[in-house]
N, C-alpha and C. Protein backbone atom coordinates (compact mmCIF):
# COMPACT_ATOMS: atom_id res chain seq x y z
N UNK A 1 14.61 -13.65 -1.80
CA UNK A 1 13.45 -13.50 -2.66
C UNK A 1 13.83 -12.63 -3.85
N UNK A 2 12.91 -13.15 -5.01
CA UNK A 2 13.58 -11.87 -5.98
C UNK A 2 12.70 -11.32 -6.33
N UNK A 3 12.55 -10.46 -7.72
CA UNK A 3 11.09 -9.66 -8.28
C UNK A 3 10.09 -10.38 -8.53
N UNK A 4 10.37 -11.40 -9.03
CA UNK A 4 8.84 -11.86 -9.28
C UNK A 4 8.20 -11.89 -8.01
N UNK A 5 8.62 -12.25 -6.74
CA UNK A 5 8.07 -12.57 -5.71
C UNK A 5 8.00 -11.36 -5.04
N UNK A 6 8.60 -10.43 -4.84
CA UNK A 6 8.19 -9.03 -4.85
C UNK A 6 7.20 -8.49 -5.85
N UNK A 7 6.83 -8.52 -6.84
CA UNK A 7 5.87 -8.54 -7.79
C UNK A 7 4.70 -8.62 -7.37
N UNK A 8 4.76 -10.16 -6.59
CA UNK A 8 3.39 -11.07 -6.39
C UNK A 8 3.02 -10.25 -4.96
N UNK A 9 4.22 -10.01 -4.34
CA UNK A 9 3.52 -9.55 -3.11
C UNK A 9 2.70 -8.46 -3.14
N UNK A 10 3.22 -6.86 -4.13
CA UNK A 10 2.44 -5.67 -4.27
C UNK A 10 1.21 -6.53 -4.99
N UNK A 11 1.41 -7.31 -5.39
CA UNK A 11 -0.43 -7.83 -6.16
C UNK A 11 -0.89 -8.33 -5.46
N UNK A 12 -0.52 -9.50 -4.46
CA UNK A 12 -1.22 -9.81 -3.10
C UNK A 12 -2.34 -8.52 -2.76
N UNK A 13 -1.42 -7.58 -2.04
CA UNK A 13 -1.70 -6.77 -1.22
C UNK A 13 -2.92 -5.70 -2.19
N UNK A 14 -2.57 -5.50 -3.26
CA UNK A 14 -3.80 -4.64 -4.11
C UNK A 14 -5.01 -5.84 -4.03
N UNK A 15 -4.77 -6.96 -4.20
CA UNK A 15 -6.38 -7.75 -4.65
C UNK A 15 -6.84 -8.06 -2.85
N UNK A 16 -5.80 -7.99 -1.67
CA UNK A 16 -6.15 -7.79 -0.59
C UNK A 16 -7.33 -6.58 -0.18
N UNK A 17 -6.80 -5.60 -0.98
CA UNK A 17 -7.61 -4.02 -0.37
C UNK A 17 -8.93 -4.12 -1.30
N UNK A 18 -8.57 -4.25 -2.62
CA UNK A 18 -10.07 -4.68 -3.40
C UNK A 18 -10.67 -5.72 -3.30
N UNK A 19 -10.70 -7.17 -1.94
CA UNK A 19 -11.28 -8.10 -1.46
C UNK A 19 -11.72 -7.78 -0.64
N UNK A 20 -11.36 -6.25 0.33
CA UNK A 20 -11.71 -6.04 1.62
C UNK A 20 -10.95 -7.36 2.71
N UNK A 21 -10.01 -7.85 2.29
CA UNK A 21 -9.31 -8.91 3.02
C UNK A 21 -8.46 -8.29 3.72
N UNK A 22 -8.55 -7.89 4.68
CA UNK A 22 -7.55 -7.48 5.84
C UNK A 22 -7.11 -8.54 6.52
N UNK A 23 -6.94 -9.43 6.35
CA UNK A 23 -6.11 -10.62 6.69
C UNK A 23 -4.78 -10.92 6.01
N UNK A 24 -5.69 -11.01 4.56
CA UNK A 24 -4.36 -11.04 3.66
C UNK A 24 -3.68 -9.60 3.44
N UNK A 25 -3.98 -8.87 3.09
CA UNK A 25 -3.32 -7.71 3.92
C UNK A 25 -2.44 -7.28 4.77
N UNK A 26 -3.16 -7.69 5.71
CA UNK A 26 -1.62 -8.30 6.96
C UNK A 26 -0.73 -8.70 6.56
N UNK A 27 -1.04 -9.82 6.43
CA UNK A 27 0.16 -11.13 5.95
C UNK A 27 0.92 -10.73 5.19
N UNK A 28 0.87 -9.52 3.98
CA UNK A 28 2.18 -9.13 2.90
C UNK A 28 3.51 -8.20 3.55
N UNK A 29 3.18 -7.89 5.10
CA UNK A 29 3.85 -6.94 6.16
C UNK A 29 4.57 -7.65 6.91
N UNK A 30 5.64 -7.34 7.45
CA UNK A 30 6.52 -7.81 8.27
C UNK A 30 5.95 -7.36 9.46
N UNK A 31 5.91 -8.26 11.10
CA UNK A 31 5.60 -7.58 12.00
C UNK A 31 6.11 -6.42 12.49
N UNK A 32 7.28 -6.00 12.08
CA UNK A 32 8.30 -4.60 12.59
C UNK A 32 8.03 -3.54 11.43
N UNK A 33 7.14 -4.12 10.43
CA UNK A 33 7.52 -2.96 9.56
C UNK A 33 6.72 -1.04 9.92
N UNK A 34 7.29 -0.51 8.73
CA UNK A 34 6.91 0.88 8.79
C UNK A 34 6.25 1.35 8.03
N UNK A 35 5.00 1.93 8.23
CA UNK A 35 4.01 3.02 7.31
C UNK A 35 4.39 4.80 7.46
N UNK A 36 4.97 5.35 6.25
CA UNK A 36 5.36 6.65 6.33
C UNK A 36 4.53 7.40 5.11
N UNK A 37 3.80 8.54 5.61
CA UNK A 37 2.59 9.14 5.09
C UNK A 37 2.95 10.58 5.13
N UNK A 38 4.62 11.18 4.10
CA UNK A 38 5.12 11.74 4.30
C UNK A 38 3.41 13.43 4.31
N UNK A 39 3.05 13.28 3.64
CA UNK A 39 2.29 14.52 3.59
C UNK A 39 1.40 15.11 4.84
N UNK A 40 1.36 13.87 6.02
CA UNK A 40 0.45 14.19 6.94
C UNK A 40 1.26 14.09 7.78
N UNK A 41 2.51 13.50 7.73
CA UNK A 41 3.66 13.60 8.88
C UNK A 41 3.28 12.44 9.63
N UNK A 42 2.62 11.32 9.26
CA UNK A 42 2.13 10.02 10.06
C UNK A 42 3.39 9.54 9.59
N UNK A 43 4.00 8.40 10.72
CA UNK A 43 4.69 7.14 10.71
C UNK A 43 4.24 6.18 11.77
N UNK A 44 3.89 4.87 10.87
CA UNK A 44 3.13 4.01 11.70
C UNK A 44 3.80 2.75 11.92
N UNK A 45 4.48 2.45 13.13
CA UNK A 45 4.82 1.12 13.63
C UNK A 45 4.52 -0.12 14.31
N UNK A 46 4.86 -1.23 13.33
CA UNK A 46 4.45 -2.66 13.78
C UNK A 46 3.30 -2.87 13.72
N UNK A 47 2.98 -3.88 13.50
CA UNK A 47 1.86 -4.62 12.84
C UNK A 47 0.54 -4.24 13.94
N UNK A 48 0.96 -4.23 15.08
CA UNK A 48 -0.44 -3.36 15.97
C UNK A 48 -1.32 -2.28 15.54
N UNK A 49 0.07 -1.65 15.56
CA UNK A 49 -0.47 -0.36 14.60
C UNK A 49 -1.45 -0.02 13.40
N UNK A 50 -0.45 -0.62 12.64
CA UNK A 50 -0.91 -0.85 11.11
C UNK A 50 -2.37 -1.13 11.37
N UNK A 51 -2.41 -2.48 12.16
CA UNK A 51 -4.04 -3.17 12.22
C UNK A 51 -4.81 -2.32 12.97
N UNK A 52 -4.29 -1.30 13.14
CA UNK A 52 -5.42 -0.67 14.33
C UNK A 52 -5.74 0.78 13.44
N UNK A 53 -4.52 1.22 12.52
CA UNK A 53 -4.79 2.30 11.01
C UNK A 53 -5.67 1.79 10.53
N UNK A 54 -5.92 0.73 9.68
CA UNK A 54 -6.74 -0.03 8.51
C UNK A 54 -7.90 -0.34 9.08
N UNK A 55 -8.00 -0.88 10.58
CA UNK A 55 -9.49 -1.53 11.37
C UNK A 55 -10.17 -0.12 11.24
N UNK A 56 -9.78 1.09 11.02
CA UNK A 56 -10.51 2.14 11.43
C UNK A 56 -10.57 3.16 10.24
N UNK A 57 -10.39 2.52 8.85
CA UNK A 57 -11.21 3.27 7.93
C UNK A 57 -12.77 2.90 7.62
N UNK A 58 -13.00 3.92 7.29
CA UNK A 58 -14.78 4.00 7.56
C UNK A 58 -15.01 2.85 5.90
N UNK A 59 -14.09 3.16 5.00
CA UNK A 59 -14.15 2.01 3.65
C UNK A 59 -12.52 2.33 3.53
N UNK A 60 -12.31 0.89 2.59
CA UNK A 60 -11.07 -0.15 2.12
C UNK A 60 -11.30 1.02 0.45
N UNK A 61 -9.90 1.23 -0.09
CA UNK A 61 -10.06 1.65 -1.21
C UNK A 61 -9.76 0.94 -1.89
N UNK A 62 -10.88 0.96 -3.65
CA UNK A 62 -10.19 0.30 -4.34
C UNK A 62 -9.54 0.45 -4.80
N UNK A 63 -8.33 -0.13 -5.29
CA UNK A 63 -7.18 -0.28 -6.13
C UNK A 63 -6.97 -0.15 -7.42
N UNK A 64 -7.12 0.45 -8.31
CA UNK A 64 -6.73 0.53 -10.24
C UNK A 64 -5.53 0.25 -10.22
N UNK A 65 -4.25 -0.76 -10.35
CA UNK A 65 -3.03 -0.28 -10.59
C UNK A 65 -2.92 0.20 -12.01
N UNK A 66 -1.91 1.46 -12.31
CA UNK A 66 -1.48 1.70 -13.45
C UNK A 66 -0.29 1.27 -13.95
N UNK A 67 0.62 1.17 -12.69
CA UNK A 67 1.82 0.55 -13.26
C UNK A 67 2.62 0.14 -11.96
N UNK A 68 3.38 -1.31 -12.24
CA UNK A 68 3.92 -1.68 -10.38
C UNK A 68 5.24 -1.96 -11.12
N UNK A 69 6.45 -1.22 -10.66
CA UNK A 69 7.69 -1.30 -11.04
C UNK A 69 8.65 -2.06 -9.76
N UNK A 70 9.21 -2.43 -10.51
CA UNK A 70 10.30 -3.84 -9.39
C UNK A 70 11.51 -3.72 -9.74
N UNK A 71 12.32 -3.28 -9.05
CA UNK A 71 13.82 -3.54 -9.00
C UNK A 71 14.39 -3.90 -7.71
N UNK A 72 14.30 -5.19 -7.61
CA UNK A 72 15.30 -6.12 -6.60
C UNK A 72 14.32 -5.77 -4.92
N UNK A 73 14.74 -5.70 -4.05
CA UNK A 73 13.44 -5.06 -2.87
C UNK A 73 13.25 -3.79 -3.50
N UNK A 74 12.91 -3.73 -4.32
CA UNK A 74 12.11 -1.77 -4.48
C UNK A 74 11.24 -2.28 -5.20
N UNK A 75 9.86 -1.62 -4.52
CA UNK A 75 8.81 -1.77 -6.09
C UNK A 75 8.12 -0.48 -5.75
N UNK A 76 7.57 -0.22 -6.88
CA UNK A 76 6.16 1.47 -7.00
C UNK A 76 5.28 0.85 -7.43
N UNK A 77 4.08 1.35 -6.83
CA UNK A 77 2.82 1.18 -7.45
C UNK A 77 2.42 2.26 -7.44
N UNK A 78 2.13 2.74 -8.85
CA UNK A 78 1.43 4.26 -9.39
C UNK A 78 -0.32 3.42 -9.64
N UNK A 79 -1.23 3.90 -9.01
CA UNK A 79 -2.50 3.53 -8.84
C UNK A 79 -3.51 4.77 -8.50
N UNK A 80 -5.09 4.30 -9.24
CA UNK A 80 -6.01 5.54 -9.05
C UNK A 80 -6.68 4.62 -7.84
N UNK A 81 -7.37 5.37 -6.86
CA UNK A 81 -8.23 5.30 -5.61
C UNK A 81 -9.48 5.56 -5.65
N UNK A 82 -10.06 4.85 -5.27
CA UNK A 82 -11.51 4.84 -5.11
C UNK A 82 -11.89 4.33 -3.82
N UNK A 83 -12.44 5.53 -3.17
CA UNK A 83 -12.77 5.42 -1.41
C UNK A 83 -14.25 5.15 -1.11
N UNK A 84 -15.33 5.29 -2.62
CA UNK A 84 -16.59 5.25 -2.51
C UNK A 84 -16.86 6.45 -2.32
N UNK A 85 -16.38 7.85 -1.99
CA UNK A 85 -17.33 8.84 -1.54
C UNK A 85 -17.00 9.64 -3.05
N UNK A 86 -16.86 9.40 -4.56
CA UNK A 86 -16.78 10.17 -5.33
C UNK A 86 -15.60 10.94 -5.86
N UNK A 87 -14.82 11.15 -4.77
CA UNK A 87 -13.65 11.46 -5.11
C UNK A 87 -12.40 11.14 -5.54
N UNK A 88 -11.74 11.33 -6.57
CA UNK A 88 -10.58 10.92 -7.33
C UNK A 88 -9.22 11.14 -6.95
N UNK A 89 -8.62 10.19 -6.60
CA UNK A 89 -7.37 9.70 -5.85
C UNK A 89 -6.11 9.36 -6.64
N UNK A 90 -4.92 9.60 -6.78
CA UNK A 90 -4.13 9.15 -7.38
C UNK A 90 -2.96 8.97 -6.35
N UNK A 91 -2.36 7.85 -6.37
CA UNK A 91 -1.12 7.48 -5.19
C UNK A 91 -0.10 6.97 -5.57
N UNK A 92 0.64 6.88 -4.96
CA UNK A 92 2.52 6.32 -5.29
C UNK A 92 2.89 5.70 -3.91
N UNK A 93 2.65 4.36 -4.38
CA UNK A 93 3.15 4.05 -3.04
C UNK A 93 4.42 3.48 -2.96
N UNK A 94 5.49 3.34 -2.35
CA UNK A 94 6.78 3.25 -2.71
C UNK A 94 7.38 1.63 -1.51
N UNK A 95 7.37 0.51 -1.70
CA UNK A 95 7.95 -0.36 -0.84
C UNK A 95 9.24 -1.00 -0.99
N UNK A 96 9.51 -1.04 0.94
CA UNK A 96 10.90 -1.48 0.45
C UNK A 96 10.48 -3.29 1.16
N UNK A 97 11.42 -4.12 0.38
CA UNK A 97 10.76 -5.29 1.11
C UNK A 97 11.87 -5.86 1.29
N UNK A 98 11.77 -7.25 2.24
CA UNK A 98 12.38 -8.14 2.80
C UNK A 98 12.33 -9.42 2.64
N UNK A 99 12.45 -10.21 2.07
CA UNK A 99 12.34 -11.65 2.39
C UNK A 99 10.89 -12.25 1.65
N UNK A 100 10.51 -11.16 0.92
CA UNK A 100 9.40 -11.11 0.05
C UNK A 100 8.21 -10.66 0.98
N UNK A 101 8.27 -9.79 2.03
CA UNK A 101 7.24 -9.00 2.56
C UNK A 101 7.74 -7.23 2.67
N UNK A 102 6.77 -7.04 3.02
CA UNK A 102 6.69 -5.52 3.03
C UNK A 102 7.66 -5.18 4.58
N UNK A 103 8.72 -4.31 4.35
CA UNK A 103 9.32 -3.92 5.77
C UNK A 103 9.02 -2.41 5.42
N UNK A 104 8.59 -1.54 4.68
CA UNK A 104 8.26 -0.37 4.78
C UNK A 104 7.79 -0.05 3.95
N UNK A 105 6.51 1.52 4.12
CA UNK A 105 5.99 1.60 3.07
C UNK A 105 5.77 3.29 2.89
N UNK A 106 6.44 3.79 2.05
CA UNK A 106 5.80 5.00 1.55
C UNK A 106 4.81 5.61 0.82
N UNK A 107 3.49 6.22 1.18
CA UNK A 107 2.86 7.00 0.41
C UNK A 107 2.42 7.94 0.42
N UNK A 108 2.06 8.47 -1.31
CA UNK A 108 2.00 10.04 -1.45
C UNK A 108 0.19 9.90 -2.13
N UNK A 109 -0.51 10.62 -1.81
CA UNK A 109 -1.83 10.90 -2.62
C UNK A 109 -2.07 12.28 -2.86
N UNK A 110 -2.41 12.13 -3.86
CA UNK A 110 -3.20 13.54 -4.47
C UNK A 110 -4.14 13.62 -5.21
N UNK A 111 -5.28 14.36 -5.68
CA UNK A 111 -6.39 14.69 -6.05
C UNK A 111 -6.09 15.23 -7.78
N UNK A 112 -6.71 15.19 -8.54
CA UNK A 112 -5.86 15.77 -10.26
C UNK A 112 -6.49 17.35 -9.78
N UNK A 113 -5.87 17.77 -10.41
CA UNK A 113 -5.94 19.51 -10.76
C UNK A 113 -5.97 20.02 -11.52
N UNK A 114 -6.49 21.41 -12.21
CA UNK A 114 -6.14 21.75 -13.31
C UNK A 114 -4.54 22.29 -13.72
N UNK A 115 -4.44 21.78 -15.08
CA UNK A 115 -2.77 22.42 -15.54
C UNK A 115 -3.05 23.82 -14.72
């Protein structure tokens, strides 16, 4: 697979979370893959998992991308969050992929601050 199709997949997966489609969602993941949430010390394995993380947010956030960068399996998506409860989200999520799905995924969130 190459970037474009790595491309399509991080866009899959954003118009997945802002459809509330947890199906398609799924589907951009490899069944073995990995969720690593370095700030809370979560790592989440295989697609059980995953579906049993996501079945159990109280809301799906939406997605703003600002910018989705692709080099060969690497892509970033720098994106603002919107969880519905008001508060302002900014994330980096970092994937490594396979075969044009997701085999792992890193992310970082944070809140803006003052300088």
């Amino acid at each position: 697979m190459g970037e474009r199709e790595n491309r399509e997949t991080v866009e899959r997966l954003v118009d997945a979370l802002n459809e509330r489609d947890l199906e398609l969602f799924d589907q951009q993941f490899h069944e073995d893959s990995v969720l690593e949430y370095p700030q809370s010390g979560e790592r989440v394995v295989g697609g059980e998992n995953r579906r049993a993380v996501y079945a159990a947010f109280p809301e799906l956030p939406k997605v703003e991308p600002r910018r989705i960068v692709v080099n060969g399996d690497l892509a970033v998506l720098e994106a603002s969050l919107d969880y519905g409860d008001g508060a302002a989200w900014q994330a980096t999520m970092i994937f490594e992929l396979r075969e044009g799905r997701i085999a792992k995924e890193t992310a970082y969130w944070a809140q803006p601050f003052e300088p």
